[in-house]
Protein backbone atom coordinates (compact mmCIF):
# COMPACT_ATOMS: atom_id res chain seq x y z
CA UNK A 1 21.47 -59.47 55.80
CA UNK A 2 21.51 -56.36 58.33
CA UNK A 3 18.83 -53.78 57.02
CA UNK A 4 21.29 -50.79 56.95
CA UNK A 5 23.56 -52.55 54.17
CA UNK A 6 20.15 -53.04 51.83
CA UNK A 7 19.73 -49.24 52.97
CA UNK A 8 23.25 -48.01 51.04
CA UNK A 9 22.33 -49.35 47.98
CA UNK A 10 19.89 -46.52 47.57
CA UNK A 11 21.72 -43.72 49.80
CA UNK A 12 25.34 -44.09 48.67
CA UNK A 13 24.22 -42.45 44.59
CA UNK A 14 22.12 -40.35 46.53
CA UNK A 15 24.98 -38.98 48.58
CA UNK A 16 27.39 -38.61 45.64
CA UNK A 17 24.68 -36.37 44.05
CA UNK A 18 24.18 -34.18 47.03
CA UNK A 19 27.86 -33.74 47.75
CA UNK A 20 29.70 -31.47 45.37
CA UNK A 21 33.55 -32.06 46.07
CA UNK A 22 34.65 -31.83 43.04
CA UNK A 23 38.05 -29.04 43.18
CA UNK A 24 37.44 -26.92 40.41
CA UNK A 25 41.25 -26.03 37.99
CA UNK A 26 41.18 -21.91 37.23
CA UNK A 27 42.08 -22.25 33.57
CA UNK A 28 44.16 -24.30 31.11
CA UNK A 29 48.17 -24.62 31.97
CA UNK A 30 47.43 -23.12 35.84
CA UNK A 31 45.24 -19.86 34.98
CA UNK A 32 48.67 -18.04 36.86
CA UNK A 33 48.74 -20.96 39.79
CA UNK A 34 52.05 -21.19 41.32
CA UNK A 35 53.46 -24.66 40.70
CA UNK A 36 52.30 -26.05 43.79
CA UNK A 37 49.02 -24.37 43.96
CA UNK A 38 48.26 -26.22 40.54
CA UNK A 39 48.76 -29.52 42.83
CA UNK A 40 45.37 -29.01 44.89
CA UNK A 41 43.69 -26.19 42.65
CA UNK A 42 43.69 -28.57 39.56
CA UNK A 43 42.71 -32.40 41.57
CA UNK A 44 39.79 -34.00 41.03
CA UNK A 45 38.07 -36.75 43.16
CA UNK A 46 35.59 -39.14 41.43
CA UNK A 47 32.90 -41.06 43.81
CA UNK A 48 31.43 -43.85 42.59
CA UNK A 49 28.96 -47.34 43.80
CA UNK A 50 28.76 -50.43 42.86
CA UNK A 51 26.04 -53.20 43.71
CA UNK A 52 27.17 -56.59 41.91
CA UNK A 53 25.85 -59.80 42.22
CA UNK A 54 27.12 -62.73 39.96
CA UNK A 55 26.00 -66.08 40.05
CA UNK A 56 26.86 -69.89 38.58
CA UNK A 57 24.82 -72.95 39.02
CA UNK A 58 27.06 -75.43 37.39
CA UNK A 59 27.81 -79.85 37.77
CA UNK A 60 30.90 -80.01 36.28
CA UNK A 61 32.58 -81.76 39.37
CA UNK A 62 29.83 -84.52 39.30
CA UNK A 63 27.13 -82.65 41.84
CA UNK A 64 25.55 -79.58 41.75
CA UNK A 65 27.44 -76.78 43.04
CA UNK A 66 26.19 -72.79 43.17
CA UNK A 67 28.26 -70.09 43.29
CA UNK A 68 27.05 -67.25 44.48
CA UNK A 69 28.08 -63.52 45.50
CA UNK A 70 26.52 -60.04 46.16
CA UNK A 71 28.00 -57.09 47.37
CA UNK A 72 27.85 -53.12 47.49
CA UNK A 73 31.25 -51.31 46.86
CA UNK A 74 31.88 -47.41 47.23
CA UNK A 75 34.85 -45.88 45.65
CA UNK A 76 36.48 -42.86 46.06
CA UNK A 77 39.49 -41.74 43.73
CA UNK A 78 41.82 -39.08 43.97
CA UNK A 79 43.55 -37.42 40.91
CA UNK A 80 46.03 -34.74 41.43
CA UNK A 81 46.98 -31.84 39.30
CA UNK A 82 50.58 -31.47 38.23
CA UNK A 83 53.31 -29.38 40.11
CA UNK A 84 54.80 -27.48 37.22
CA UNK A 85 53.23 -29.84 34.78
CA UNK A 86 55.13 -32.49 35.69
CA UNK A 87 54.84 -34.71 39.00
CA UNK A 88 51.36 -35.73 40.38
CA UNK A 89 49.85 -38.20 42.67
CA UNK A 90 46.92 -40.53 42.20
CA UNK A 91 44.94 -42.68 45.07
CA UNK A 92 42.04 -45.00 45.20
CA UNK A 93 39.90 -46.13 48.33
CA UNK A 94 37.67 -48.92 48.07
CA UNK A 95 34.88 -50.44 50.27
CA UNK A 96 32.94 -53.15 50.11
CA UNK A 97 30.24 -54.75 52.23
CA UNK A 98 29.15 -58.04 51.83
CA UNK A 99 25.50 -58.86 51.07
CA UNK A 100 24.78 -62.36 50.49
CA UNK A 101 26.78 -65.22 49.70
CA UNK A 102 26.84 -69.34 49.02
CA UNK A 103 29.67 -71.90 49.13
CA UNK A 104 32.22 -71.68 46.46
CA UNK A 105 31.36 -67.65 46.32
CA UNK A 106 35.28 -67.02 45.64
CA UNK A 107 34.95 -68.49 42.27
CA UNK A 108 33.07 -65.06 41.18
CA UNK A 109 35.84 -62.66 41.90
CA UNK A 110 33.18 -59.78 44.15
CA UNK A 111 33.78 -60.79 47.98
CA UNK A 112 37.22 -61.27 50.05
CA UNK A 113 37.51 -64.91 51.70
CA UNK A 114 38.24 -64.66 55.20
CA UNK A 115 39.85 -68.65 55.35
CA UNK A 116 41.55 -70.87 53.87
CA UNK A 117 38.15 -72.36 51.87
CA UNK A 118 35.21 -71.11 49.59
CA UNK A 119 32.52 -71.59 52.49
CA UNK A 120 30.12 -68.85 52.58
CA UNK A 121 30.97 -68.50 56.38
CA UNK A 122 34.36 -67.36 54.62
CA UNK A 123 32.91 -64.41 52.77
CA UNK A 124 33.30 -60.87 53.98
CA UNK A 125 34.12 -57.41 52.72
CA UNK A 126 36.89 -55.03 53.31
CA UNK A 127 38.24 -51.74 52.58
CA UNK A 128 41.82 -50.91 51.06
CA UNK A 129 43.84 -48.27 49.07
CA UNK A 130 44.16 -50.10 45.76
CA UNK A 131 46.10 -47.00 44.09
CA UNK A 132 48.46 -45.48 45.13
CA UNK A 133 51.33 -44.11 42.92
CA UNK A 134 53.68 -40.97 42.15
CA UNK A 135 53.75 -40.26 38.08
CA UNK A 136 55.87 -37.65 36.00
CA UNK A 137 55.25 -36.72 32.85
CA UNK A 138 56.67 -34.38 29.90
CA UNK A 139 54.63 -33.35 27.12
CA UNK A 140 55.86 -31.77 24.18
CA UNK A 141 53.86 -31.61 21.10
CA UNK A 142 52.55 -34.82 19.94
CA UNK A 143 55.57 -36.52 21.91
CA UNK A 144 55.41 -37.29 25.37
CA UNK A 145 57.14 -39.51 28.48
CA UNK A 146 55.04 -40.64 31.10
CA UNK A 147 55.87 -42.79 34.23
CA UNK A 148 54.69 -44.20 37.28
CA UNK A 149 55.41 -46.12 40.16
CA UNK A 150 53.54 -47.62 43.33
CA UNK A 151 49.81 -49.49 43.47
CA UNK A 152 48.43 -49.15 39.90
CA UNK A 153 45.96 -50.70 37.64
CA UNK A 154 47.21 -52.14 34.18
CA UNK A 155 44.62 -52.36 31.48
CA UNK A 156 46.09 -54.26 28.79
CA UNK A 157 50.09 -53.21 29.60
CA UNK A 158 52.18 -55.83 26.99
CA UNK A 159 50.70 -58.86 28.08
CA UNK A 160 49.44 -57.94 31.79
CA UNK A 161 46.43 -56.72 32.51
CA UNK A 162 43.68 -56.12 35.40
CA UNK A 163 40.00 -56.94 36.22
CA UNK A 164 37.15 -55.44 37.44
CA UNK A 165 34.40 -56.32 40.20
CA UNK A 166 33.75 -54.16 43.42
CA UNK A 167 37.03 -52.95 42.95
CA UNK A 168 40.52 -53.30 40.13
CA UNK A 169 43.48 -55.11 40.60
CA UNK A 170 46.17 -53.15 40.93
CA UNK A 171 50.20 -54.39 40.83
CA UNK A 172 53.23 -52.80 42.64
CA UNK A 173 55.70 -51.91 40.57
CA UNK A 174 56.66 -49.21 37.68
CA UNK A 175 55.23 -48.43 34.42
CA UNK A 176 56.97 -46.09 31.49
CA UNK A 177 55.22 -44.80 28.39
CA UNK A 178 57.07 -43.07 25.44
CA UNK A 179 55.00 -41.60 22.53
CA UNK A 180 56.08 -39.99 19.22
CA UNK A 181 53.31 -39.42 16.66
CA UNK A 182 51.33 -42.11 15.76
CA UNK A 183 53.92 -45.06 17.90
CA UNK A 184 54.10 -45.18 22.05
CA UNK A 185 56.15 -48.06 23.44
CA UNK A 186 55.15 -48.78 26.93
CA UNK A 187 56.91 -51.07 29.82
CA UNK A 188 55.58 -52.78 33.02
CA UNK A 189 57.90 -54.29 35.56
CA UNK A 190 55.69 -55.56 39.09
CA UNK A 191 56.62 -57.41 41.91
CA UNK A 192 53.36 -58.06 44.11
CA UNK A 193 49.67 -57.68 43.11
CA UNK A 194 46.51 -56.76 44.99
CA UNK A 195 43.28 -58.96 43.91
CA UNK A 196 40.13 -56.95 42.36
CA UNK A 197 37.78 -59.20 45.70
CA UNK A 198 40.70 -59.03 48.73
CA UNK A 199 42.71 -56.35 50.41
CA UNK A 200 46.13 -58.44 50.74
CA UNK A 201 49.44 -57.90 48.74
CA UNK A 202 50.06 -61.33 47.32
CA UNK A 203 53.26 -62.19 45.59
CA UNK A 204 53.02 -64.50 42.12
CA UNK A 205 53.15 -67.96 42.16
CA UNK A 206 53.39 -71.13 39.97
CA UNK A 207 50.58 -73.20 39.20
CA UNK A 208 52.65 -75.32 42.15
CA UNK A 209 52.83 -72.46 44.96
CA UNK A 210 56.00 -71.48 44.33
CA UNK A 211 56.93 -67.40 44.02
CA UNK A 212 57.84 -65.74 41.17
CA UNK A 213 59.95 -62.96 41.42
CA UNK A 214 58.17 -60.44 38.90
CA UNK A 215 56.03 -59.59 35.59
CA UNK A 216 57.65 -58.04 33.47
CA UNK A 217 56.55 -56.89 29.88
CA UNK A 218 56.98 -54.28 26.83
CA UNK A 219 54.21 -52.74 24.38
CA UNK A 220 54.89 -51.22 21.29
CA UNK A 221 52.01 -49.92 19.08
CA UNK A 222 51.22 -48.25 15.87
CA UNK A 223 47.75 -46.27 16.00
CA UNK A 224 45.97 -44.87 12.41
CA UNK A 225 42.98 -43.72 10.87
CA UNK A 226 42.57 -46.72 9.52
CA UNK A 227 43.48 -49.42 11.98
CA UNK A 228 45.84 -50.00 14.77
CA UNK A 229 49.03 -52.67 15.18
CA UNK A 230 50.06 -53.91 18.30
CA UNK A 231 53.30 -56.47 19.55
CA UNK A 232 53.58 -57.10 23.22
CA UNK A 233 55.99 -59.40 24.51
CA UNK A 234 56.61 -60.50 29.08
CA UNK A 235 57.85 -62.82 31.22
CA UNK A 236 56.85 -63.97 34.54
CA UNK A 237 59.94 -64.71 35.93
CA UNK A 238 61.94 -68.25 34.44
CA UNK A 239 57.86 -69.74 34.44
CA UNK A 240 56.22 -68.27 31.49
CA UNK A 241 57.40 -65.99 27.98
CA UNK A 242 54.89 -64.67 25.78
CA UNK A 243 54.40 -63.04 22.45
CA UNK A 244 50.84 -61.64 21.63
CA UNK A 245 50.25 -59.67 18.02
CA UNK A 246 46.84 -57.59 17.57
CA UNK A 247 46.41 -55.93 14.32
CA UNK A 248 42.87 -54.16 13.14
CA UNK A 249 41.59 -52.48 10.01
CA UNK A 250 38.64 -50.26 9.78
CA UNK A 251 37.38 -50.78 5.31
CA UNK A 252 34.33 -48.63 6.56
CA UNK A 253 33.56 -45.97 8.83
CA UNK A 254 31.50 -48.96 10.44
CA UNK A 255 33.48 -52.24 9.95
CA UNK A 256 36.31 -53.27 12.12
CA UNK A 257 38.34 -56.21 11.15
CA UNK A 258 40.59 -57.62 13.96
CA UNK A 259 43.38 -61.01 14.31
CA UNK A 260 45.17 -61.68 16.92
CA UNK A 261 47.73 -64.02 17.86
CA UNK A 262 48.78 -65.72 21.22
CA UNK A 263 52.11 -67.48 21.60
CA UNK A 264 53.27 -69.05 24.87
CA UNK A 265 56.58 -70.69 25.95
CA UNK A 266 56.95 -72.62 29.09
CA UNK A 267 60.46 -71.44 30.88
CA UNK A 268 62.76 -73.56 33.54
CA UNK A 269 60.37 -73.36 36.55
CA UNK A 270 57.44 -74.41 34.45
CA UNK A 271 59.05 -77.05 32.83
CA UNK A 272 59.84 -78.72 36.53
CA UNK A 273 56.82 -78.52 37.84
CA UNK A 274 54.53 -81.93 38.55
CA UNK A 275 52.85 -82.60 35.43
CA UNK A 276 49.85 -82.78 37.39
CA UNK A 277 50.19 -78.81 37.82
CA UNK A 278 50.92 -77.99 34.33
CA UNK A 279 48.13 -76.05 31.47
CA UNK A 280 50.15 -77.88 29.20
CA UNK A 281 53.36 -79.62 28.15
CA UNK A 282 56.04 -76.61 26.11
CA UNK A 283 54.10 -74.68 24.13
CA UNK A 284 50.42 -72.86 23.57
CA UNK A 285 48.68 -70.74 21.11
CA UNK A 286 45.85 -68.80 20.74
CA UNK A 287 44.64 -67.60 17.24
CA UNK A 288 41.41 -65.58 16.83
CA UNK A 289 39.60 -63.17 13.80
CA UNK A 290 37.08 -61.04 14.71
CA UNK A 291 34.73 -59.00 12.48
CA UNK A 292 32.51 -55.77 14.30
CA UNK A 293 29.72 -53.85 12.81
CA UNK A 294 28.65 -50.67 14.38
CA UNK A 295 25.14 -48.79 13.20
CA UNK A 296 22.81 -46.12 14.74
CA UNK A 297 20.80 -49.24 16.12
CA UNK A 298 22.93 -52.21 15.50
CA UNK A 299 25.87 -53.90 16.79
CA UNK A 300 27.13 -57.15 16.05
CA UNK A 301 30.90 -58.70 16.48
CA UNK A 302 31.90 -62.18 15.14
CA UNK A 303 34.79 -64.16 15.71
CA UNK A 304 36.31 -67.70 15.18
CA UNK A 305 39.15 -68.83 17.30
CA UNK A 306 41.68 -71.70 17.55
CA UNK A 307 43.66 -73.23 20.25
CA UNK A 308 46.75 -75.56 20.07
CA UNK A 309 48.08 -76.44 23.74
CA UNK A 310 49.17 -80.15 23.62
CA UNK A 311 49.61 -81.99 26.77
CA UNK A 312 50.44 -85.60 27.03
CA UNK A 313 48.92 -86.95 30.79
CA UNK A 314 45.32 -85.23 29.04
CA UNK A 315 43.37 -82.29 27.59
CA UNK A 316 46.12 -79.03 27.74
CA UNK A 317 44.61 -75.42 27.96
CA UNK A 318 46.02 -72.34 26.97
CA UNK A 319 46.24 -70.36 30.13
CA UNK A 320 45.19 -66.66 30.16
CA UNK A 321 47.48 -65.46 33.10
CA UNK A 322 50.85 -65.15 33.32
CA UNK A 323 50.87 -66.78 36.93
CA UNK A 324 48.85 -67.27 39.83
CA UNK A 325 47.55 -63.66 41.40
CA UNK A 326 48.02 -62.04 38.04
CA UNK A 327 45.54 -61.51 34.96
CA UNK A 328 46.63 -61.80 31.64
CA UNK A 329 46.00 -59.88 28.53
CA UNK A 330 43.27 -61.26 26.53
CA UNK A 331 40.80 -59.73 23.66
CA UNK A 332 39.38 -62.51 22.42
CA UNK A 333 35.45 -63.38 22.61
CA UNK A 334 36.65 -66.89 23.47
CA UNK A 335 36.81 -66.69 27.34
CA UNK A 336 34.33 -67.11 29.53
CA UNK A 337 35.90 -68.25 32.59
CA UNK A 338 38.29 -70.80 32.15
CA UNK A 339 36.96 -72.34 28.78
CA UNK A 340 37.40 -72.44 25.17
CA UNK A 341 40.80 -72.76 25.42
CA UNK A 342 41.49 -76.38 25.41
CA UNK A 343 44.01 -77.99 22.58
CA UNK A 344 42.62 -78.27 18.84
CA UNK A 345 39.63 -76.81 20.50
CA UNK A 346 38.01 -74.57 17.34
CA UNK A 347 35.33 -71.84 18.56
CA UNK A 348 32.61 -69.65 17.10
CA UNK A 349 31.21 -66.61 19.08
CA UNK A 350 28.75 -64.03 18.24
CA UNK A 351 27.04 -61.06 20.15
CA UNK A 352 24.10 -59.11 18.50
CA UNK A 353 22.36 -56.08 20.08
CA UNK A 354 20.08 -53.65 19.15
CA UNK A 355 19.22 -49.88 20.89
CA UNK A 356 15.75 -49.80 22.33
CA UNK A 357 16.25 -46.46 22.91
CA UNK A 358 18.98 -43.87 23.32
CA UNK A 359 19.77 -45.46 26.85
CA UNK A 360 18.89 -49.10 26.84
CA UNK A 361 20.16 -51.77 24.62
CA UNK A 362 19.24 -55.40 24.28
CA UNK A 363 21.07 -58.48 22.95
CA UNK A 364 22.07 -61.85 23.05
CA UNK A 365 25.67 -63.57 22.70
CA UNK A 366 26.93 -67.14 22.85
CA UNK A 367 29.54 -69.21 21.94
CA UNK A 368 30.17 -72.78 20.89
CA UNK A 369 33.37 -74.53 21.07
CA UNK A 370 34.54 -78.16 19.69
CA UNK A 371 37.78 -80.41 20.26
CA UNK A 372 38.27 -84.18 20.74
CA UNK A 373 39.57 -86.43 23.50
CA UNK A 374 40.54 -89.93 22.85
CA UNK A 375 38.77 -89.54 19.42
CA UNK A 376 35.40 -88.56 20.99
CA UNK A 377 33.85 -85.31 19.97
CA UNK A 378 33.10 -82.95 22.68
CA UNK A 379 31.11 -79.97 22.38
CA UNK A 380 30.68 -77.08 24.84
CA UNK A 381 29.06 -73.66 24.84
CA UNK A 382 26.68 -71.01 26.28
CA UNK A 383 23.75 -68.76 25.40
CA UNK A 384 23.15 -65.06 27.28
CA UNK A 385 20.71 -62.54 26.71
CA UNK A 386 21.68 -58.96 28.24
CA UNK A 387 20.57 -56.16 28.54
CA UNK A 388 22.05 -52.23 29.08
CA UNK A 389 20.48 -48.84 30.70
CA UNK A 390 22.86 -46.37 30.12
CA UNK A 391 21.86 -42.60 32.00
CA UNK A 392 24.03 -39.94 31.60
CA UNK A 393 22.54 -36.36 33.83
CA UNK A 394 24.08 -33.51 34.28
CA UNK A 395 27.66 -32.73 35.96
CA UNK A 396 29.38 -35.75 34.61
CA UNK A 397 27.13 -37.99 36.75
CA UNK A 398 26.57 -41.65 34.96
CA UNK A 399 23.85 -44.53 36.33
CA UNK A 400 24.04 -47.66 34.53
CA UNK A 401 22.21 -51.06 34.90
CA UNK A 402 23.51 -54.14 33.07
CA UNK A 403 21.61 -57.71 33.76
CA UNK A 404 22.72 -61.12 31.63
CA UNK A 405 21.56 -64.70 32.01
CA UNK A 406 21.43 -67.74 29.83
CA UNK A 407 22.14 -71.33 30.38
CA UNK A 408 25.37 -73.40 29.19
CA UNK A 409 26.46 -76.77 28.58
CA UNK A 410 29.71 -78.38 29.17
CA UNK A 411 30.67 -81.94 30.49
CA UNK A 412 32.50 -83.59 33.73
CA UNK A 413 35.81 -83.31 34.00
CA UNK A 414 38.27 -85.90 35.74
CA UNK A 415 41.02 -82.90 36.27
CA UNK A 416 41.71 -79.78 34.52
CA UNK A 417 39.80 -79.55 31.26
CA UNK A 418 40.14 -84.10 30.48
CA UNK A 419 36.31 -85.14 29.84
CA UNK A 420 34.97 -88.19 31.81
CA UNK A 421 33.78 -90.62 29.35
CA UNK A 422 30.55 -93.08 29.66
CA UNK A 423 30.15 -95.54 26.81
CA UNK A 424 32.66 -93.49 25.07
CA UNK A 425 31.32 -90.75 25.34
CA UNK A 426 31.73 -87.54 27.43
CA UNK A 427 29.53 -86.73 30.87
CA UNK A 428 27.17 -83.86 30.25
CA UNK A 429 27.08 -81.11 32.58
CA UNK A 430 24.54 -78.36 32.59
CA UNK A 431 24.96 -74.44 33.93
CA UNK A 432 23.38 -71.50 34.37
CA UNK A 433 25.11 -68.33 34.82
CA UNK A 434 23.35 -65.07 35.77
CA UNK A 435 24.64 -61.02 36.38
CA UNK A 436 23.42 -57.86 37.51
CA UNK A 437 25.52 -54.33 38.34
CA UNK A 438 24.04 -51.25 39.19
CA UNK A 439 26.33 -48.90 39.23
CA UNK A 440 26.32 -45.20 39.83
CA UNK A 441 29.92 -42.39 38.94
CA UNK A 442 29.44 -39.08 39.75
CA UNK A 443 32.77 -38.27 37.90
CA UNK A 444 34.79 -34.53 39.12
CA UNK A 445 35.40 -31.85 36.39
């Protein structure tokens, strides 16, 4: 590793500290701005750096394979203010540099691979603008109209959504908001994505290769006092439909109960594709109830999930994205990867932590997960501690430190998620998964 990328883990937090950019607005509504003056008086630009490094040390193939990836990201994001309220612009810039890395490195989603395979001769950084978008909006009262179009992220948009490392994924395409009250329906319609480890636009594709032409989703919501309801229905183009329903309730001030439903429908280009390719044969579902618990000190979250994906050639999965070069929406404790979503596969999952102090908490979380092949019970599941630092200092500036580690066990899989069997019984395979971020925002007023 080259000395001066070990140096900018320390002087890129010390740089957004020293430099004040930040473009101060002169009063609600423009403070007397002209309409265009309002554009540059009223931006903001938020510099922020990332160190990651995420590692697996897993057998499920048969031999031992690590995966392995560290890097150092800067970002720098641009936030307009509104000409006459209305029409703004908003722009990311991301860099990464790459700091260490094994074979199969891709697998953890932090560096860009330069070829065709996960060799660590393959990893590399790069540098991109992963937003870039126009929006209008009208606000009037507690009813508004919002829309944008260009490179955005989607957090949770109907049933697409984006993911996090040294920098987001971010889709090309539009997205539409309409609130009243207590209801918003939102819409999402993208053509081409942008991966949260590589700088290329990538079109969607079928498990197969094949493109699909777009994502395309609605949202409608009902937010309260006392809970929140949720339907969200897409399609990625004639491969996949889906239906998800989210509803919570708080009975206390500090208990949140949650259940949420997955539906998925295979569509014509699914349904042709080799059955080697395929999650599963028609249909999949997803059901999961979750119970949180919030204190001064405490907090705990529970949940119990169920998966039904049948699939005749072996053991069907549920799949979280909508396509290839996508991520899908999913709220569920049961994911950790690609598992605990295999057919009749029933899961419990549990994280407890506790505050130290005002800035660092402590925890563990796990789950454990159990469906049968061939009439053979196989069992799967994981164990992490974690741990939080949390320090907010003046001028908006944040630094945060989260570590996790724990070990898991799983088995050997002939393809997919279909257990090898010895005796009649399944292959164990052992991993270990470990995590650290230090991250530092140094966010503009």
């Amino acid at each position: 590793m080259d000395i001066r990328y070990g140096l900018l883990v320390v002087i890129l937090p010390l740089v957004a500290q020293a430099t004040d950019i930040t473009l101060q607005p002169e009063g609600v509504g423009g403070g007397g701005l002209s309409p265009i003056g309002s554009f540059f008086k009223q931006s903001e630009i938020d510099i922020s750096s990332k160190n990651y490094w995420k590692a697996l040390n897993e057998e499920e193939s048969g031999e031992k394979r690590i995966h392995n990836a560290w890097g150092q990201g800067a970002t720098v994001a641009f936030h307009s203010g509104d000409i006459a309220g209305i029409f703004g612009v908003d722009a990311t810039w991301n860099y990464v540099i790459k700091l260490g890395a094994t074979d199969y490195f891709n697998s953890r989603g932090v560096l860009y691979s330069s070829g065709p395979e996960s060799k660590k001769s393959n990893a590399a950084g790069f540098n991109k603008f992963g937003q870039r978008n126009l929006r209008m909006q009208y606000i009037e009262g507690d009813s508004s109209a919002k829309v944008r179009w260009g490179w955005l992220p989607l957090k949770d948009i109907g049933v697409i959504s984006d993911s996090s490392r040294l920098s987001v994924t971010t889709y090309f395409g539009w997205y539409s908001r309409l609130a009243f009250g207590k209801f918003s329906l939102q819409g999402a319609r993208v053509t081409k994505s942008m991966s949260r480890s590589s700088p290329d636009s990538e079109h969607f594709l079928t498990n197969d290769k094949k493109t699909i032409r777009a994502l395309s989703s609605l949202d409608l919501r009902w937010n309260g006092a006392a809970g929140e309801i949720r339907y969200a229905l897409g399609e990625s183009s004639d491969y996949l439909s889906r239906h998800i329903f989210q509803a919570s309730i708080k009975p206390t001030p500090m208990l949140t109960l949650k259940s949420q439903v997955y539906l998925t429908r295979a569509l014509s280009h699914y349904r042709e594709m080799p059955e080697t390719r395929k999650d599963f044969d028609r249909r999949a579902q997803h059901f999961t109830i979750e119970a949180r618990s919030t204190s001064p000190l405490w907090q705990t979250r529970w949940a119990a999930s169920y998966t039904r994906a049948a699939k005749k050639s072996g053991v069907g999965t549920y799949p979280f994205h909508m396509s290839k070069n996508s991520r899908g929406t999913f709220n569920g404790m049961a994911k950790a990867g690609n598992d605990y979503n295999r057919d009749r596969e029933a899961v419990l999952s549990g994280l407890v932590g506790y505050k130290l102090t005002p800035a660092l908490t402590a925890g563990i979380t796990g789950s454990i997960g159990r469906f049968s092949y061939q009439s053979v019970p196989v069992v799967t599941g994981e164990i992490n501690a974690f741990t939080r630092w949390v320090m907010h200092q003046p001028s908006s500036k944040v630094l945060s430190l989260l570590a996790m580690v724990g070990p898991g066990w799983s088995y050997q899989a002939l393809n997919g998620k279909t257990p090898k069997l010895a005796d009649g019984h399944p292959i164990r395979a052992k991993s270990f998964a470990s995590e650290l971020i230090l991250e530092y925002k140094f966010k503009g007023l």
